[in-house]
Protein backbone atom coordinates (compact mmCIF):
# COMPACT_ATOMS: atom_id res chain seq x y z
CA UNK A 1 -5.54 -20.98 13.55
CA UNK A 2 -6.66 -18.64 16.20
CA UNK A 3 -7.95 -15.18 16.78
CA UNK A 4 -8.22 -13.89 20.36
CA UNK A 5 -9.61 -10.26 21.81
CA UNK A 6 -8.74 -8.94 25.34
CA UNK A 7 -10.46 -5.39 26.61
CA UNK A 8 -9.85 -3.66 29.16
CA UNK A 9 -12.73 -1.11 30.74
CA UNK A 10 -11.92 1.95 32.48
CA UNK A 11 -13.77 5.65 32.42
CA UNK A 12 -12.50 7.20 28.72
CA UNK A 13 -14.17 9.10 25.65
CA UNK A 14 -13.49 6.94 22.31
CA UNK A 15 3.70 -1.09 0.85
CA UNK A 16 5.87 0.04 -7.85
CA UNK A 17 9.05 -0.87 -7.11
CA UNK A 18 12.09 0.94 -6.78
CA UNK A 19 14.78 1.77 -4.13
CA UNK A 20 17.72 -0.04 -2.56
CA UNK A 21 18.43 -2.15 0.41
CA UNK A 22 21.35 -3.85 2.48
CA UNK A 23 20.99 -7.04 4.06
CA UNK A 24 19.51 -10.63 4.14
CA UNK A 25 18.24 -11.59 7.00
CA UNK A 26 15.39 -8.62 7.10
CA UNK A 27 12.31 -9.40 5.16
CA UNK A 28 10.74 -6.14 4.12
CA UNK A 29 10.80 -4.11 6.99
CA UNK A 30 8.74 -0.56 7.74
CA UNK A 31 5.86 0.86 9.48
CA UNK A 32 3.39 -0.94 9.70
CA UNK A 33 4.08 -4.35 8.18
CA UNK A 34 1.76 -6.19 6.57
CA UNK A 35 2.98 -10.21 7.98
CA UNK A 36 2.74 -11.56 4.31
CA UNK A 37 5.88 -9.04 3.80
CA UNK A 38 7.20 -10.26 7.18
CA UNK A 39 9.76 -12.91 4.99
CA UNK A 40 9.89 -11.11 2.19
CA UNK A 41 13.11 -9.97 1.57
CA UNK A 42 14.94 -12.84 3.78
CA UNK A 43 12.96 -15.71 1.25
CA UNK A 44 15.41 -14.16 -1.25
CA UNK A 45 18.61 -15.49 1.28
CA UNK A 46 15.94 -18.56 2.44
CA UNK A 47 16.15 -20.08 -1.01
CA UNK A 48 20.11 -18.57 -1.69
CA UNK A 49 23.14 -21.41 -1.39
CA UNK A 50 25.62 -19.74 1.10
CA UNK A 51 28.15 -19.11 -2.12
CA UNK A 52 31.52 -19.60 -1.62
CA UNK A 53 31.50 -19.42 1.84
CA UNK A 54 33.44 -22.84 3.48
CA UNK A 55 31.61 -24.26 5.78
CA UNK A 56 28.25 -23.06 5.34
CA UNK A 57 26.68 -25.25 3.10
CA UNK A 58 25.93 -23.67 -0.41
CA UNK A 59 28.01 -24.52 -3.59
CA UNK A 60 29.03 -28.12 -3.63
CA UNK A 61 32.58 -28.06 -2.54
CA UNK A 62 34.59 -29.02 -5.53
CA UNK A 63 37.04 -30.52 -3.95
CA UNK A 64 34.86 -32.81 -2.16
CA UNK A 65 32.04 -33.46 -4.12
CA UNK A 66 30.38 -36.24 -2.14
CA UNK A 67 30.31 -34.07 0.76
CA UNK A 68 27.63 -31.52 0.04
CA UNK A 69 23.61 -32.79 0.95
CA UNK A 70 21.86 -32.52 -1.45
CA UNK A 71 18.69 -31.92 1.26
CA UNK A 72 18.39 -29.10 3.58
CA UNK A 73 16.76 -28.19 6.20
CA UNK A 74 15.79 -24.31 8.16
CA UNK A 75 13.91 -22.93 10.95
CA UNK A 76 13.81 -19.65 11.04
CA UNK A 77 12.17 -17.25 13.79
CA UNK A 78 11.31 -13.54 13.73
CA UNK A 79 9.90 -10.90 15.15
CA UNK A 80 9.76 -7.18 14.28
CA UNK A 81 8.35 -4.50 17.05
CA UNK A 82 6.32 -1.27 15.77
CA UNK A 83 5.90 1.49 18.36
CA UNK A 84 5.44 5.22 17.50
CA UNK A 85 4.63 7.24 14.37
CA UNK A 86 6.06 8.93 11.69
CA UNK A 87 4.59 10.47 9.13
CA UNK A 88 7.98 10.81 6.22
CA UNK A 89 10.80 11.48 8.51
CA UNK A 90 8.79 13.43 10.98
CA UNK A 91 8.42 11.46 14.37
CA UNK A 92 4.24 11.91 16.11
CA UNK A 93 3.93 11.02 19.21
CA UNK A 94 0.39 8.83 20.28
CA UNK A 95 -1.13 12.33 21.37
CA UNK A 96 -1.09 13.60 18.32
CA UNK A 97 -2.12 10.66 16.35
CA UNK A 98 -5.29 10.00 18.88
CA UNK A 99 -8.35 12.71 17.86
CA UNK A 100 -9.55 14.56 21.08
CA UNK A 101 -13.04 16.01 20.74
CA UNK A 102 -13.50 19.49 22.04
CA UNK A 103 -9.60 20.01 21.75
CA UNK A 104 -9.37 19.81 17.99
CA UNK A 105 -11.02 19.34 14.69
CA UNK A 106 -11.20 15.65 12.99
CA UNK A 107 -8.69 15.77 10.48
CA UNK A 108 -7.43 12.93 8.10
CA UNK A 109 -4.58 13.05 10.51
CA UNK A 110 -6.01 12.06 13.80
CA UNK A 111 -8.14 9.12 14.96
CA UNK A 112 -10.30 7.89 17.32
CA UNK A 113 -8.19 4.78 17.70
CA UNK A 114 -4.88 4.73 17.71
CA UNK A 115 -2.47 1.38 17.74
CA UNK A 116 0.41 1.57 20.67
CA UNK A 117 2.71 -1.29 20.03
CA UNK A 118 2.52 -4.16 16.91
CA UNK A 119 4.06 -6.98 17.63
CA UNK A 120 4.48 -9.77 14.97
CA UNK A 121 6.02 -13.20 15.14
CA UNK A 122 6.89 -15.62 12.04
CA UNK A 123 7.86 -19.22 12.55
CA UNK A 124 9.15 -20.43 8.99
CA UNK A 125 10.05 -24.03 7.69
CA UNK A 126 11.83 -24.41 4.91
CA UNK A 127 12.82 -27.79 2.54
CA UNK A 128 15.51 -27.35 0.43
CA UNK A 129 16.96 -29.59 -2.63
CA UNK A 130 20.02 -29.41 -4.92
CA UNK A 131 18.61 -30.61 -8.12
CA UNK A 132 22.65 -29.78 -9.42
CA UNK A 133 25.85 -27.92 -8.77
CA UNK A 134 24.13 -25.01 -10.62
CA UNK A 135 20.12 -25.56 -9.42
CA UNK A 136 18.37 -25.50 -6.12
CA UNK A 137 14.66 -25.35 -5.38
CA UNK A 138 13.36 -24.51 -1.89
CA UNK A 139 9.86 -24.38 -0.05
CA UNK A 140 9.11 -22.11 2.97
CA UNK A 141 6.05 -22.37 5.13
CA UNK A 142 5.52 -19.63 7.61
CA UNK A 143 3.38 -19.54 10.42
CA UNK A 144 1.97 -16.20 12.00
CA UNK A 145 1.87 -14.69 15.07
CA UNK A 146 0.49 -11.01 16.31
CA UNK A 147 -0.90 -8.85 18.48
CA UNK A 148 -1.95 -4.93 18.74
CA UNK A 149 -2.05 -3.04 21.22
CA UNK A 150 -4.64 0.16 21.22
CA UNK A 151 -6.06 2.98 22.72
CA UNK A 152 -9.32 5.06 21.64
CA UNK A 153 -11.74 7.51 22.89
CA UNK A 154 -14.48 5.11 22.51
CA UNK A 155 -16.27 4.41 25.73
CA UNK A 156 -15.43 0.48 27.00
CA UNK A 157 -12.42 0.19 24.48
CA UNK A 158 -9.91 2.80 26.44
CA UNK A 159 -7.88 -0.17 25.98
CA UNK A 160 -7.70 -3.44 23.56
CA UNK A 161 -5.46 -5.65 22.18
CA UNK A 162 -6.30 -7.79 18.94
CA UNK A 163 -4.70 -11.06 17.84
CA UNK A 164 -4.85 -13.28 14.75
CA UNK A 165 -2.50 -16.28 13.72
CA UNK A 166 -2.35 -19.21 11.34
CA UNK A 167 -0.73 -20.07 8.00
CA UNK A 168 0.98 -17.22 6.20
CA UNK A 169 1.71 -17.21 2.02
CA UNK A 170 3.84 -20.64 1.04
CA UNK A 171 6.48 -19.63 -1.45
CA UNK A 172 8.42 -21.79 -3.93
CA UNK A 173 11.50 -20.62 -5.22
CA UNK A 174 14.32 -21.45 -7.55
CA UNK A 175 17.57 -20.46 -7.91
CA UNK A 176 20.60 -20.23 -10.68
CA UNK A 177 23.77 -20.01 -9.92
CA UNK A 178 26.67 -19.03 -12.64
CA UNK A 179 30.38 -19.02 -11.51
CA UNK A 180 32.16 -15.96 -12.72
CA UNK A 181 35.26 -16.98 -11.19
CA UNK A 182 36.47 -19.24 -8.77
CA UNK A 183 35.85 -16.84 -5.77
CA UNK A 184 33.00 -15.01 -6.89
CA UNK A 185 29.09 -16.38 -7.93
CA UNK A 186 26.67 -14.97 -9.25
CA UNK A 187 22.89 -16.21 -8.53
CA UNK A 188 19.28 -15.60 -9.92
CA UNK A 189 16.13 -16.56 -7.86
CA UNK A 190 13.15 -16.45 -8.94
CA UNK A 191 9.71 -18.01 -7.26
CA UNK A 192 6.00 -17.60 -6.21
CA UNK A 193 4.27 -16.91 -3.60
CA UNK A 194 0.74 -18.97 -3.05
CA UNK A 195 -2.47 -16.61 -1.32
CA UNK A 196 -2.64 -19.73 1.80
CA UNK A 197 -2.01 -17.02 4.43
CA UNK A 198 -5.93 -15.47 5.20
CA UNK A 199 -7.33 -11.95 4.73
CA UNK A 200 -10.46 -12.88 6.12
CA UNK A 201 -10.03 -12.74 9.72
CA UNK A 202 -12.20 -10.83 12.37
CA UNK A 203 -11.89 -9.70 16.02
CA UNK A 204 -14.06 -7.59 18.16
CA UNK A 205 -12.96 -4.13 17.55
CA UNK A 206 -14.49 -0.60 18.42
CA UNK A 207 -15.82 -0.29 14.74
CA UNK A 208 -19.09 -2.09 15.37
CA UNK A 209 -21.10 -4.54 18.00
CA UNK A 210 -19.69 -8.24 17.47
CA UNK A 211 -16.90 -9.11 14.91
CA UNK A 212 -15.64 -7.17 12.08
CA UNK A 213 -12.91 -7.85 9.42
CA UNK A 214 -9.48 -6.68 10.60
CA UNK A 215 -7.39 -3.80 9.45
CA UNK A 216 -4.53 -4.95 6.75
CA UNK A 217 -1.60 -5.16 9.43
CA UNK A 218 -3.66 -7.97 11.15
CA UNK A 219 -3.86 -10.34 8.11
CA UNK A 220 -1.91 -13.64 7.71
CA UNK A 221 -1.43 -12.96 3.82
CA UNK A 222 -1.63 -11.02 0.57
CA UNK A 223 -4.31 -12.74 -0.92
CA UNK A 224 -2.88 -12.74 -4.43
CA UNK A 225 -0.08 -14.53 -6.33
CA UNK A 226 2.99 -12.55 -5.92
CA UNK A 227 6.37 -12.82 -7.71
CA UNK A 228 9.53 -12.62 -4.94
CA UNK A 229 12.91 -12.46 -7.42
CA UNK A 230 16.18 -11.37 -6.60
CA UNK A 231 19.67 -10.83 -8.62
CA UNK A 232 22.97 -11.56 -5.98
CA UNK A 233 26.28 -11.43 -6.12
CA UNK A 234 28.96 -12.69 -3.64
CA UNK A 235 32.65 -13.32 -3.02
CA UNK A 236 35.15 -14.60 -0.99
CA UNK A 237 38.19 -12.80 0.25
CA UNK A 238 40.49 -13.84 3.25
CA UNK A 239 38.98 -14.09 5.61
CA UNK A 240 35.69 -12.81 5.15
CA UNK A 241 32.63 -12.92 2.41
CA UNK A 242 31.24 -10.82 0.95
CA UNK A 243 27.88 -10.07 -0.65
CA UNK A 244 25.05 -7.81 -2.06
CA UNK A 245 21.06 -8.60 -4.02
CA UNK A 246 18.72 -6.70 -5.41
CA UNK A 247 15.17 -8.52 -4.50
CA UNK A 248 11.76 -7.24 -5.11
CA UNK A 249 8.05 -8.65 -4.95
CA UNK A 250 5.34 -8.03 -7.35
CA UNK A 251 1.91 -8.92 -7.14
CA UNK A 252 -0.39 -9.91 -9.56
CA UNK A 253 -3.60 -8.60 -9.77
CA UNK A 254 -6.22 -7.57 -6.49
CA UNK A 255 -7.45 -10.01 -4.09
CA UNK A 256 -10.71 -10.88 -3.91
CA UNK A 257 -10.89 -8.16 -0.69
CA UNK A 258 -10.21 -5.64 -4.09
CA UNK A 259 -7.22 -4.17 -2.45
CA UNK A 260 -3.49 -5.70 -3.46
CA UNK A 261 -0.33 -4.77 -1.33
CA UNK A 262 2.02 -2.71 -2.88
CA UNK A 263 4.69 -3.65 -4.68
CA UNK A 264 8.09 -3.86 -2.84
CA UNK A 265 12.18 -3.79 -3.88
CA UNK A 266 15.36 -4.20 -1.76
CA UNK A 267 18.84 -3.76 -2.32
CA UNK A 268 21.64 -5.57 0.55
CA UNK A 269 25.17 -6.11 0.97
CA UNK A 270 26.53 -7.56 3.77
CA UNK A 271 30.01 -8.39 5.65
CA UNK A 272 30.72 -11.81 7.21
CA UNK A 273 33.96 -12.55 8.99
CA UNK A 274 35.47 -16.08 8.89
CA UNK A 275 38.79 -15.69 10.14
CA UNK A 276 37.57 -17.94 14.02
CA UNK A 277 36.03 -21.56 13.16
CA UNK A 278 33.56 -21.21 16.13
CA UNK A 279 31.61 -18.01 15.38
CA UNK A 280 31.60 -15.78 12.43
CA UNK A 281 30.05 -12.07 13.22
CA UNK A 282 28.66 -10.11 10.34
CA UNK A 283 27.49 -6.51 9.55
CA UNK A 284 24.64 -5.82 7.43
CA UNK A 285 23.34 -3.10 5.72
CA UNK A 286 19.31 -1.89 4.51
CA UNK A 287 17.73 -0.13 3.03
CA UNK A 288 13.92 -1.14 1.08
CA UNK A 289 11.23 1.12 -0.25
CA UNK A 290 7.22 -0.49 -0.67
CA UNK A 291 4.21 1.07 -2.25
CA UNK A 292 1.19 2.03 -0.62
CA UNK A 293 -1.87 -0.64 -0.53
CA UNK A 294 -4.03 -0.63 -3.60
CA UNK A 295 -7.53 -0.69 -4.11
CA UNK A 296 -9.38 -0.65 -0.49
CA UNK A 297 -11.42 -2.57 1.87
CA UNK A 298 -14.41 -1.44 2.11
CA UNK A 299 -15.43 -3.82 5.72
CA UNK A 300 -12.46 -1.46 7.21
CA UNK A 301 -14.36 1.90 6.69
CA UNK A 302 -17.11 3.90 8.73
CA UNK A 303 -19.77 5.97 7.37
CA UNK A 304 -18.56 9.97 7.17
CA UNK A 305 -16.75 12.69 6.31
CA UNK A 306 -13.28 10.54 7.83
CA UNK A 307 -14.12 6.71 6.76
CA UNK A 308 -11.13 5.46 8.24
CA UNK A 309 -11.25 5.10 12.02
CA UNK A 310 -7.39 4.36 12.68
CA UNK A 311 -4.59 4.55 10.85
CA UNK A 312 -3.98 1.00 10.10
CA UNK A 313 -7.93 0.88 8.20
CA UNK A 314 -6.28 3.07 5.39
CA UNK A 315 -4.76 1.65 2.47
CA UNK A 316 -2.15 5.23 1.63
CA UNK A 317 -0.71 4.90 5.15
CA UNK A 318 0.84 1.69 4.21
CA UNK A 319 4.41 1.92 2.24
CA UNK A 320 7.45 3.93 2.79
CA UNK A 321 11.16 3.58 2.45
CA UNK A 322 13.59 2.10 5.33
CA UNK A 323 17.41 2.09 6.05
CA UNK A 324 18.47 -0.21 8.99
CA UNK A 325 21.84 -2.28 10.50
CA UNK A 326 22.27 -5.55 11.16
CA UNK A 327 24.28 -7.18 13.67
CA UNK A 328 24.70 -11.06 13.09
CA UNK A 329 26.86 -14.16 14.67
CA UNK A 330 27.07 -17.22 13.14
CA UNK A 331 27.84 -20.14 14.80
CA UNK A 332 28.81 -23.43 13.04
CA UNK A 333 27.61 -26.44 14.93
CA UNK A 334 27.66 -30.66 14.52
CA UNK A 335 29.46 -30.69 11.15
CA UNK A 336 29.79 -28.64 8.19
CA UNK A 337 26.92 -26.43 6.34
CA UNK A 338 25.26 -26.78 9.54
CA UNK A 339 24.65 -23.56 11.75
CA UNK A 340 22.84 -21.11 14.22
CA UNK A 341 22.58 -17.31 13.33
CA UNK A 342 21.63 -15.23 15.61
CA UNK A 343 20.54 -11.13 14.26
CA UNK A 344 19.09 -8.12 15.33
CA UNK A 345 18.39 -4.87 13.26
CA UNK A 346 17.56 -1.59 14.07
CA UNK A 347 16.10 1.21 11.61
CA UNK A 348 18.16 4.40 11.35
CA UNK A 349 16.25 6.30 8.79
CA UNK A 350 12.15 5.58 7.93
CA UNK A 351 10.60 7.84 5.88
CA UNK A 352 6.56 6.38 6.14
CA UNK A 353 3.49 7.24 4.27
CA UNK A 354 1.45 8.45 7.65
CA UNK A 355 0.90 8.92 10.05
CA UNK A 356 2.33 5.41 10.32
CA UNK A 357 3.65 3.41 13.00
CA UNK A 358 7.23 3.16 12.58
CA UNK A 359 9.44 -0.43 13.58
CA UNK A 360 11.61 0.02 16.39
CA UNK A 361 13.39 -3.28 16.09
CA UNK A 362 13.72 -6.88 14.89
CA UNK A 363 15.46 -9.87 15.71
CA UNK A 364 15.86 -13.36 15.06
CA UNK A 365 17.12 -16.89 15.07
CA UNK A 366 17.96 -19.34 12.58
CA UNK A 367 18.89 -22.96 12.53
CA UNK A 368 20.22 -24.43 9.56
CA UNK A 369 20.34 -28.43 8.54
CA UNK A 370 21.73 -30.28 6.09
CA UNK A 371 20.23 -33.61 6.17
């Protein structure tokens, strides 16, 4: 694991549950994402079989029993951007986020920092195993990366840039699957999520001299067991499958940082064309609503009338509700159930609990194995 700080001088003054989503590939997506939630929705396709769909893996083929591994393999890469701020469906620009002495009063509004652009990264393995036709278990490892980029009226920070990686939460998950005709499955998952991913780690910031504990965004985990579940239900027709979950992650109990993330739900559907052998496009739909952070950290907060010195150091500007699309093309590679998918999503509605800095996009690859 690593954390790294680059400054820059120049002459300056200083996520209950409830809601609906539409996809499978995002992993709970808004503001300012906390990287435990980085996978969270897309564990709930990571440990799905690829139902009824010919060619992908999933189900064992009936017809050819012998032919379905009963061992699978993923990588899976991701990234989400975050630039801007919204506060609900009202769009701030970084003026009006950043507090400007001798312009205008402090409010709980402004800030004397103010992150720019969040970048996050998540590298994810994932070990899969058919214990029947009915019964598959899968683990996912994910490793972190991310950076944020600031700016603040405090002299020698005009401009920084933080960055923490390692480990992130290792998940377990199971999964059910019941046949409710010969073209259409339904599937239960349920798992949990292990606190592996840190909430302990530090970086030079304009808070205080020497190292402090970093703001929520910048942690590798939740620091608590959480639940991830999801309900799905999928089809083929001709030509095409079909598909749409409900998913949701609850936590259990605070971490010992007395703060827990806030709960989060999803509902999908999605659209995936297989009329050409050598790529399959799909369309997907989202939308996901999350909580606000509970409990606080107190190492975030500043002595004062305004304790929290950005945005990202308070636990209500955390949460908010999403609606994105999807773009995806699958192609199928070496033999069958093996694949690439390639996706990128862009938000077309956010309302945020702000101000909050608002995702501008995500994309990502996936390679698929069965061994």
């Amino acid at each position: 694991m690593k954390l790294t700080i680059r400054k820059q001088l120049r002459p300056s003054l200083f996520s209950l549950w409830a809601g609906f989503s539409l996809s499978i590939f995002s992993a709970s997506t808004w503001g300012q994402n906390v990287p435990a939630d980085l996978l969270n929705l897309s564990l709930e396709e990571l440990f799905s079989a690829d139902i009824g769909d010919p060619g992908t893996g999933g189900a064992r083929n009936k017809t050819a029993p012998d032919t379905k591994s009963k061992w699978s393999f993923q990588y899976r890469f991701q990234q989400a951007d975050f630039e801007g701020f919204n506060k609900g469906s009202d769009n701030l620009s970084n003026d009006e986020v950043l507090f400007t002495p001798g312009l205008e009063p402090r409010t709980k509004d402004n800030f004397p920092v103010v992150p720019t652009t969040i970048t996050q990264k998540v590298h994810a393995l994932v070990l899969g195993y058919e214990l029947s036709e009915k019964i598959s278990v899968r683990l996912a490892v994910p490793y972190i990366e991310q950076s944020t980029d600031h700016i603040s009226i405090v002299p020698a920070y005009a401009d920084f840039t933080i960055r923490s990686s390692g480990i992130g939460d290792v998940s377990v998950m199971g999964s059910y699957q019941l046949e409710t005709s010969s073209e259409k499955h339904l599937q239960i998952t349920l798992g949990l999520s292990f606190p592996t991913g840190s909430i302990d780690k530090e970086g030079d910031t304009p808070r205080a001299p020497g190292d402090q504990q970093l703001p929520y965004s910048m942690q590798l985990g939740s620091g608590t067991y959480d639940i991830p579940a999801s309900i799905r239900y999928s089809g083929i027709g001709n030509g095409f499958v079909w598909g749409t979950v409900l998913a949701a992650k609850i936590r259990l109990g605070e971490n010992d940082r007395d703060y827990r993330l806030g709960n989060r739900v999803s509902a999908a559907t999605w659209l995936r064309f297989n009329k050409l052998d050598w790529v399959k496009p799909s369309i997907k739909l989202i939308y996901e609503y999350s909580d606000s952070i509970h409990g606080k950290d107190t190492d975030l907060m500043v002595p004062g009338p305004f304790p929290y010195p950005a945005s990202v150091t308070n636990p209500e500007m955390y949460g908010g509700s999403q609606a994105k699309l999807i773009l995806g093309l699958r192609i199928p590679v070496l033999s069958k159930g093996n694949y690439i998918e390639l996706e990128v999503g862009k938000p077309f509605y956010e309302s945020l609990n702000g101000p909050q800095t608002r995702e501008d996009i995500r994309y990502g690859f996936k390679f698929n194995l069965e061994i």
